[in-house]
N, C-alpha and C. Protein backbone atom coordinates (compact mmCIF):
# COMPACT_ATOMS: atom_id res chain seq x y z
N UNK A 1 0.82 -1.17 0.00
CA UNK A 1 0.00 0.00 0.00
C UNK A 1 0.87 1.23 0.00
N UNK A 2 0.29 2.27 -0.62
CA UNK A 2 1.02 3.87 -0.49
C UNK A 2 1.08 4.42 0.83
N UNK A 3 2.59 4.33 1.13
CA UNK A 3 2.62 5.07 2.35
C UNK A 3 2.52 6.47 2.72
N UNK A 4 1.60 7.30 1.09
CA UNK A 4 1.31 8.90 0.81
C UNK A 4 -0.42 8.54 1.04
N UNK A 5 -1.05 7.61 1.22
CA UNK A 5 -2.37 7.48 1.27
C UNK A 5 -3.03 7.88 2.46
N UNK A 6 -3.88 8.85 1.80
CA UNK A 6 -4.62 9.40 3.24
C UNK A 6 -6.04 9.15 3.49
N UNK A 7 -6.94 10.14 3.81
CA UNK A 7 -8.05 10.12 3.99
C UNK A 7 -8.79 10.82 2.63
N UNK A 8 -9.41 10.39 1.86
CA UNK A 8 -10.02 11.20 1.03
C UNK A 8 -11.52 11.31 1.18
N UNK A 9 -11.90 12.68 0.36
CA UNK A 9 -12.92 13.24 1.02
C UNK A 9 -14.28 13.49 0.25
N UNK A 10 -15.39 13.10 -0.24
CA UNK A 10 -16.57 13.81 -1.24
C UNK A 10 -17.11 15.03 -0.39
N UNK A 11 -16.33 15.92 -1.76
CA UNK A 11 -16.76 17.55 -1.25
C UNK A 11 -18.63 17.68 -1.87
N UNK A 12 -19.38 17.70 -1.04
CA UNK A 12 -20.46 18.30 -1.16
C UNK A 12 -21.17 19.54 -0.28
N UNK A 13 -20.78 20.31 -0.73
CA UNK A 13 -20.90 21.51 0.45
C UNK A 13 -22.54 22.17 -0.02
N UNK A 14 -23.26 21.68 1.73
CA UNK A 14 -24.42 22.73 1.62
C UNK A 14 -25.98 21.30 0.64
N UNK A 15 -25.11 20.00 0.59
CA UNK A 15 -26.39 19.09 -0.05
C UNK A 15 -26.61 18.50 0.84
N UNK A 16 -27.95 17.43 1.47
CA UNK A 16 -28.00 16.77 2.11
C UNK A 16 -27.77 15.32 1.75
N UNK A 17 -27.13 14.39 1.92
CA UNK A 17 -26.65 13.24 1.57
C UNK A 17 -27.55 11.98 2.02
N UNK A 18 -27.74 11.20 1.41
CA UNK A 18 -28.17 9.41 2.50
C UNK A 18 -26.83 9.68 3.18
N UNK A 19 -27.79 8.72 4.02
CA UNK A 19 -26.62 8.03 4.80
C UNK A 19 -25.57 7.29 4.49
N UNK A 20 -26.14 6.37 3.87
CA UNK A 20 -25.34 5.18 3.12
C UNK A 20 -23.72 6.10 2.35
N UNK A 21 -24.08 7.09 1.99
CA UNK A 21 -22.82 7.56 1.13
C UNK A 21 -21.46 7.48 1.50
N UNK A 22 -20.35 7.01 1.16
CA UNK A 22 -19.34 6.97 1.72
C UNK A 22 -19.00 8.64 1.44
N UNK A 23 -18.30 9.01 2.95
CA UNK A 23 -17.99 10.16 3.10
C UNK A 23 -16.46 10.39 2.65
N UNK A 24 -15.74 8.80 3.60
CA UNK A 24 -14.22 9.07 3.19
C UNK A 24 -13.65 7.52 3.16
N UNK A 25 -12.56 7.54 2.80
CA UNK A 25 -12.18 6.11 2.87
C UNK A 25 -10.52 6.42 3.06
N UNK A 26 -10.30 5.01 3.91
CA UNK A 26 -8.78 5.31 4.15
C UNK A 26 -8.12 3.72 4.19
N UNK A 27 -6.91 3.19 3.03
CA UNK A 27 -7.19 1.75 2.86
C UNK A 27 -6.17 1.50 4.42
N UNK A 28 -5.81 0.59 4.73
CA UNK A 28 -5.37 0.10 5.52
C UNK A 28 -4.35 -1.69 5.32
N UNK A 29 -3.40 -2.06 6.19
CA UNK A 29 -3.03 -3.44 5.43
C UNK A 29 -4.25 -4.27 5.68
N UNK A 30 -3.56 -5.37 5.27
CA UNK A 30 -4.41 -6.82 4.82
C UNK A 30 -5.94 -6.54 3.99
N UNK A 31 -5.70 -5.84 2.69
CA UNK A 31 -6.60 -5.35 1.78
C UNK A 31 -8.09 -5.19 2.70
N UNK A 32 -7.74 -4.13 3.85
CA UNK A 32 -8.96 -3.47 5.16
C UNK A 32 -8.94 -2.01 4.67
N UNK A 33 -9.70 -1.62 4.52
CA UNK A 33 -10.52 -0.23 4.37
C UNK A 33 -11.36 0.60 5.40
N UNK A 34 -10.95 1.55 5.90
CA UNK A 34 -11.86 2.22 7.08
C UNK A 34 -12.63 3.22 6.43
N UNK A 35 -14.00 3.26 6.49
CA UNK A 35 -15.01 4.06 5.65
C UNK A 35 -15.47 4.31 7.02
N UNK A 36 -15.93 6.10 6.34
CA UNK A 36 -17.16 6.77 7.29
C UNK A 36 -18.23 7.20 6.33
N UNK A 37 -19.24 6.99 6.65
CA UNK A 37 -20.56 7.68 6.05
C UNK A 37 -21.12 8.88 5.78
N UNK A 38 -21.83 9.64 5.04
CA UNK A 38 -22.42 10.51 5.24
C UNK A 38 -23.38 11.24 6.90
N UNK A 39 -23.43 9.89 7.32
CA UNK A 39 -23.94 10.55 8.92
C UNK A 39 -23.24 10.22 9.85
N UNK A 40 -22.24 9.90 9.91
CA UNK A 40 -20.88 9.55 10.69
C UNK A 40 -20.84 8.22 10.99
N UNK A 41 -21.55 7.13 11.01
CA UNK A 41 -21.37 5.96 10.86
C UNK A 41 -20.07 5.13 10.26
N UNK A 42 -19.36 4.31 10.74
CA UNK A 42 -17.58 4.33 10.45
C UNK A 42 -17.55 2.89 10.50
N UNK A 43 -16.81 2.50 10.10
CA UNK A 43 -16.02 0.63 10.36
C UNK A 43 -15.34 0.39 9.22
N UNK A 44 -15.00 -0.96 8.94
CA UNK A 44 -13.73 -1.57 8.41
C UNK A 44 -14.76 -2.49 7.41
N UNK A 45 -14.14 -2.14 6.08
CA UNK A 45 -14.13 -3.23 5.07
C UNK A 45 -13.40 -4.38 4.99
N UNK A 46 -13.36 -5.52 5.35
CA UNK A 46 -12.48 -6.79 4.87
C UNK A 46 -12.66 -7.55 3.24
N UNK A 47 -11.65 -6.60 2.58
CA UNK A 47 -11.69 -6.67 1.34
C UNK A 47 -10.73 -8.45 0.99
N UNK A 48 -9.91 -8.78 1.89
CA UNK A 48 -9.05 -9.87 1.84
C UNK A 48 -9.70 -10.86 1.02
N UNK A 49 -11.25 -11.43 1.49
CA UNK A 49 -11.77 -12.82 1.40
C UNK A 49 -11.97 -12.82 -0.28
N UNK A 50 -12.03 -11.54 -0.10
CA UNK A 50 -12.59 -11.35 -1.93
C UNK A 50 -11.27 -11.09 -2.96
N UNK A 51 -10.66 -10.19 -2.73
CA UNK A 51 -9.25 -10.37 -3.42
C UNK A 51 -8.45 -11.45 -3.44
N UNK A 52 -8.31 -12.33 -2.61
CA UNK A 52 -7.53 -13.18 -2.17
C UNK A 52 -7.80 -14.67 -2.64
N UNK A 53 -9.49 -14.84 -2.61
CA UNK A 53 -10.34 -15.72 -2.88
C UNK A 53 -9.75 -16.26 -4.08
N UNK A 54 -11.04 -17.94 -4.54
CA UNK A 54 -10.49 -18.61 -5.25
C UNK A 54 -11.25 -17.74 -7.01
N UNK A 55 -12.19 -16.85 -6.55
CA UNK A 55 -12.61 -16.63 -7.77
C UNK A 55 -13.12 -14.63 -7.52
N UNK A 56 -11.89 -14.19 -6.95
CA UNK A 56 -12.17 -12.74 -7.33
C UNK A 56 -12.95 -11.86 -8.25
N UNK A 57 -12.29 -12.68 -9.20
CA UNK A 57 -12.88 -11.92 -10.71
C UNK A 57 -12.40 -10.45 -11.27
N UNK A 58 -13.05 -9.69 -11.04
CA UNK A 58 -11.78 -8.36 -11.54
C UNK A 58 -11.48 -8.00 -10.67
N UNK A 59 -11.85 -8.03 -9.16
CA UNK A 59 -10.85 -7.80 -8.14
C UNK A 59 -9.45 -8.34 -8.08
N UNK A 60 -9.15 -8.85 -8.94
CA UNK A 60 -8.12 -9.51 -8.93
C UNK A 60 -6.78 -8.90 -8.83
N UNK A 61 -7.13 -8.04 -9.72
CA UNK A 61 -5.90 -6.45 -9.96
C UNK A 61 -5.64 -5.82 -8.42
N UNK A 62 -6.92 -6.00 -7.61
CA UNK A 62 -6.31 -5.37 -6.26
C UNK A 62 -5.24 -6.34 -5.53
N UNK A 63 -4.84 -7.05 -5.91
CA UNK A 63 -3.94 -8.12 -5.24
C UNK A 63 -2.46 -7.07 -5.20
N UNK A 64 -2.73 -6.05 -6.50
CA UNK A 64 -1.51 -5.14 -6.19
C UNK A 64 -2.11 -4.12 -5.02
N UNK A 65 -0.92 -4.18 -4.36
CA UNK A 65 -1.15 -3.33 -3.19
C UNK A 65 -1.36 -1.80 -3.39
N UNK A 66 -0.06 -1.63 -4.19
CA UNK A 66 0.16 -0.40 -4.42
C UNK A 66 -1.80 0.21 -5.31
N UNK A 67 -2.02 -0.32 -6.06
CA UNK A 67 -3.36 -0.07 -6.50
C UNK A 67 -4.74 -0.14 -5.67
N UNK A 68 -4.68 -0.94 -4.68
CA UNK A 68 -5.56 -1.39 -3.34
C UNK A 68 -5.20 0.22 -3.18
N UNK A 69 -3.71 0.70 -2.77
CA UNK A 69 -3.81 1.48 -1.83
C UNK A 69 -4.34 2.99 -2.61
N UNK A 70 -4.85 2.91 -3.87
CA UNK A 70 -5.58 4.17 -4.54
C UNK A 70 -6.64 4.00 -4.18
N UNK A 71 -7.27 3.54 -3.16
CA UNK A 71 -8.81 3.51 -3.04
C UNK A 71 -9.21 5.46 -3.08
N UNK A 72 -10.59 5.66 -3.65
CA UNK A 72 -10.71 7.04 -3.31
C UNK A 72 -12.57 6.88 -2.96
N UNK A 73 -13.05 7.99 -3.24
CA UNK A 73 -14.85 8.16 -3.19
C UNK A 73 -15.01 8.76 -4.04
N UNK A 74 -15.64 8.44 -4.60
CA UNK A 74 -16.32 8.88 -5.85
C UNK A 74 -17.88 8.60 -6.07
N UNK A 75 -18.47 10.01 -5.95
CA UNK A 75 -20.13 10.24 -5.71
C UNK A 75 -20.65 9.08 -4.78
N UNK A 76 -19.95 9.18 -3.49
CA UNK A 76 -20.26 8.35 -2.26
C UNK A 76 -20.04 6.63 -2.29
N UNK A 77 -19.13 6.70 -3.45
CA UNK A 77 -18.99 5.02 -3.44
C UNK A 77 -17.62 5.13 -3.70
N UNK A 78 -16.68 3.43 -2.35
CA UNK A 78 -15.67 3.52 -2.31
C UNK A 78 -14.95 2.83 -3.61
N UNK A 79 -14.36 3.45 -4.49
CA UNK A 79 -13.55 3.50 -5.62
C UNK A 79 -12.20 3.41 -6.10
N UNK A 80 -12.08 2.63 -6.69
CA UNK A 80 -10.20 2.59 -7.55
C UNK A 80 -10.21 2.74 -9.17
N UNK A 81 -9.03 3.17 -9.37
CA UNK A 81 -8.88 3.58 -11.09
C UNK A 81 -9.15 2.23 -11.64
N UNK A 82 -9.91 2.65 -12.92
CA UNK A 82 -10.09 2.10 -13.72
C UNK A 82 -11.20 1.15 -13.37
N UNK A 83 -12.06 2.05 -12.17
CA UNK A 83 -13.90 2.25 -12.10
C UNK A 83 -14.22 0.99 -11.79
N UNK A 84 -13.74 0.09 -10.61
CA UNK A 84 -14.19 -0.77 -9.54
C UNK A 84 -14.31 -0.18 -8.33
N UNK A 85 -15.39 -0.55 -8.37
CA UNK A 85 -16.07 -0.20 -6.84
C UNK A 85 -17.07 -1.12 -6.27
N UNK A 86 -17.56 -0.40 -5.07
CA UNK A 86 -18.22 -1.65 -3.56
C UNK A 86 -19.61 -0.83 -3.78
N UNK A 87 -20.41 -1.58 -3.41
CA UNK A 87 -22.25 -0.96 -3.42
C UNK A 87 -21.80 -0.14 -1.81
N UNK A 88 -22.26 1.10 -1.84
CA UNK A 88 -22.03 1.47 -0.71
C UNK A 88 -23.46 1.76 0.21
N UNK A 89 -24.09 1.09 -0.64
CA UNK A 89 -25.52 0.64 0.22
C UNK A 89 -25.52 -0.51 1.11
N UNK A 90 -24.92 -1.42 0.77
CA UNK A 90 -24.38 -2.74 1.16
C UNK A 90 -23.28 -2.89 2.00
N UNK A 91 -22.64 -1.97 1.70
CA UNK A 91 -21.32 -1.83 2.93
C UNK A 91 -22.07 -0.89 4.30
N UNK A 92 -23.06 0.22 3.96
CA UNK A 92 -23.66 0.46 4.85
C UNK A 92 -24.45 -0.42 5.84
N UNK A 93 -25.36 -0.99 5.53
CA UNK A 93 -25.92 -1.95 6.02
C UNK A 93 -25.18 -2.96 6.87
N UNK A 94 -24.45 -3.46 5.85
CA UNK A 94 -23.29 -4.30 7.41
C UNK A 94 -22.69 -3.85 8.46
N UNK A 95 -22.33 -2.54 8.18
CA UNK A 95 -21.24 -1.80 8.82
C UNK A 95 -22.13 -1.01 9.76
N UNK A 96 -23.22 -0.86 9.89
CA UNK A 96 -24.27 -0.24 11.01
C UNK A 96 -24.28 -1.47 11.75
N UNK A 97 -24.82 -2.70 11.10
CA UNK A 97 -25.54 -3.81 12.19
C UNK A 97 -24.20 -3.80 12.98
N UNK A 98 -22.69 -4.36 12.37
CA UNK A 98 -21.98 -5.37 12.72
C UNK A 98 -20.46 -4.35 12.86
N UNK A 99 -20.54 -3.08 12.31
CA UNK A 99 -19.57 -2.25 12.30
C UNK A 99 -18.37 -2.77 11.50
N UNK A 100 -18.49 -3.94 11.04
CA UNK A 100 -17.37 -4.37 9.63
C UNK A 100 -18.18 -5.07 8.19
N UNK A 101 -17.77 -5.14 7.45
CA UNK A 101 -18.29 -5.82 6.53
C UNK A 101 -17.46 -6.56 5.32
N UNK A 102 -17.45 -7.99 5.40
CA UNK A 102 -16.41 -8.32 5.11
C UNK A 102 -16.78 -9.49 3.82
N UNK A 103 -15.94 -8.65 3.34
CA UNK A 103 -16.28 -9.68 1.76
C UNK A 103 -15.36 -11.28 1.18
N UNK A 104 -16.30 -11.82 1.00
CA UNK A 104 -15.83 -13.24 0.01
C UNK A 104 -16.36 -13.51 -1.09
């Protein structure tokens, strides 16, 4: 992962958002992601089961770290170049009940 990787941010100044929206995302090791929401709601993605897995599929490319570690937000969904991304309706939902949400 990029050890220049920070917190990134969806500037919406003055709209009211769902909840569900990812506000920021910040990747972390063992392909873990810390997301906060549009209403401050926060926890950890476990991206591992799915990258790592026997049948990723185009996650596969995140196996590079250095690319894992471009995660950004983009119109409230957590995002990497070349336009893979997580339902951030679905990461909400886990991440309220269970405060992680962890993919295979």
């Amino acid at each position: 992962m990029s050890a220049t990787s920070g917190t990134t941010q969806n500037c919406t100044a003055g709209l009211a958002l769902p909840p569900w929206r990812v506000a920021t995302v910040r990747p972390a090791a063992g392909y873990t992601l810390h997301v906060t929401f549009a209403d401050g709601t926060s926890g950890k993605v476990l991206c591992a089961g799915l990258i790592g897995g026997p049948r990723p599929g185009v996650f596969a490319e995140l196996r590079d770290t250095d690319l894992f570690g471009q995660v950004f937000v983009d119109h409230g969904a957590v995002t990497w170049p070349g336009g893979l991304d997580l339902a951030p309706d679905a990461m909400y939902d886990a991440i309220a009940a269970r405060g992680v949400w962890q993919l295979t």
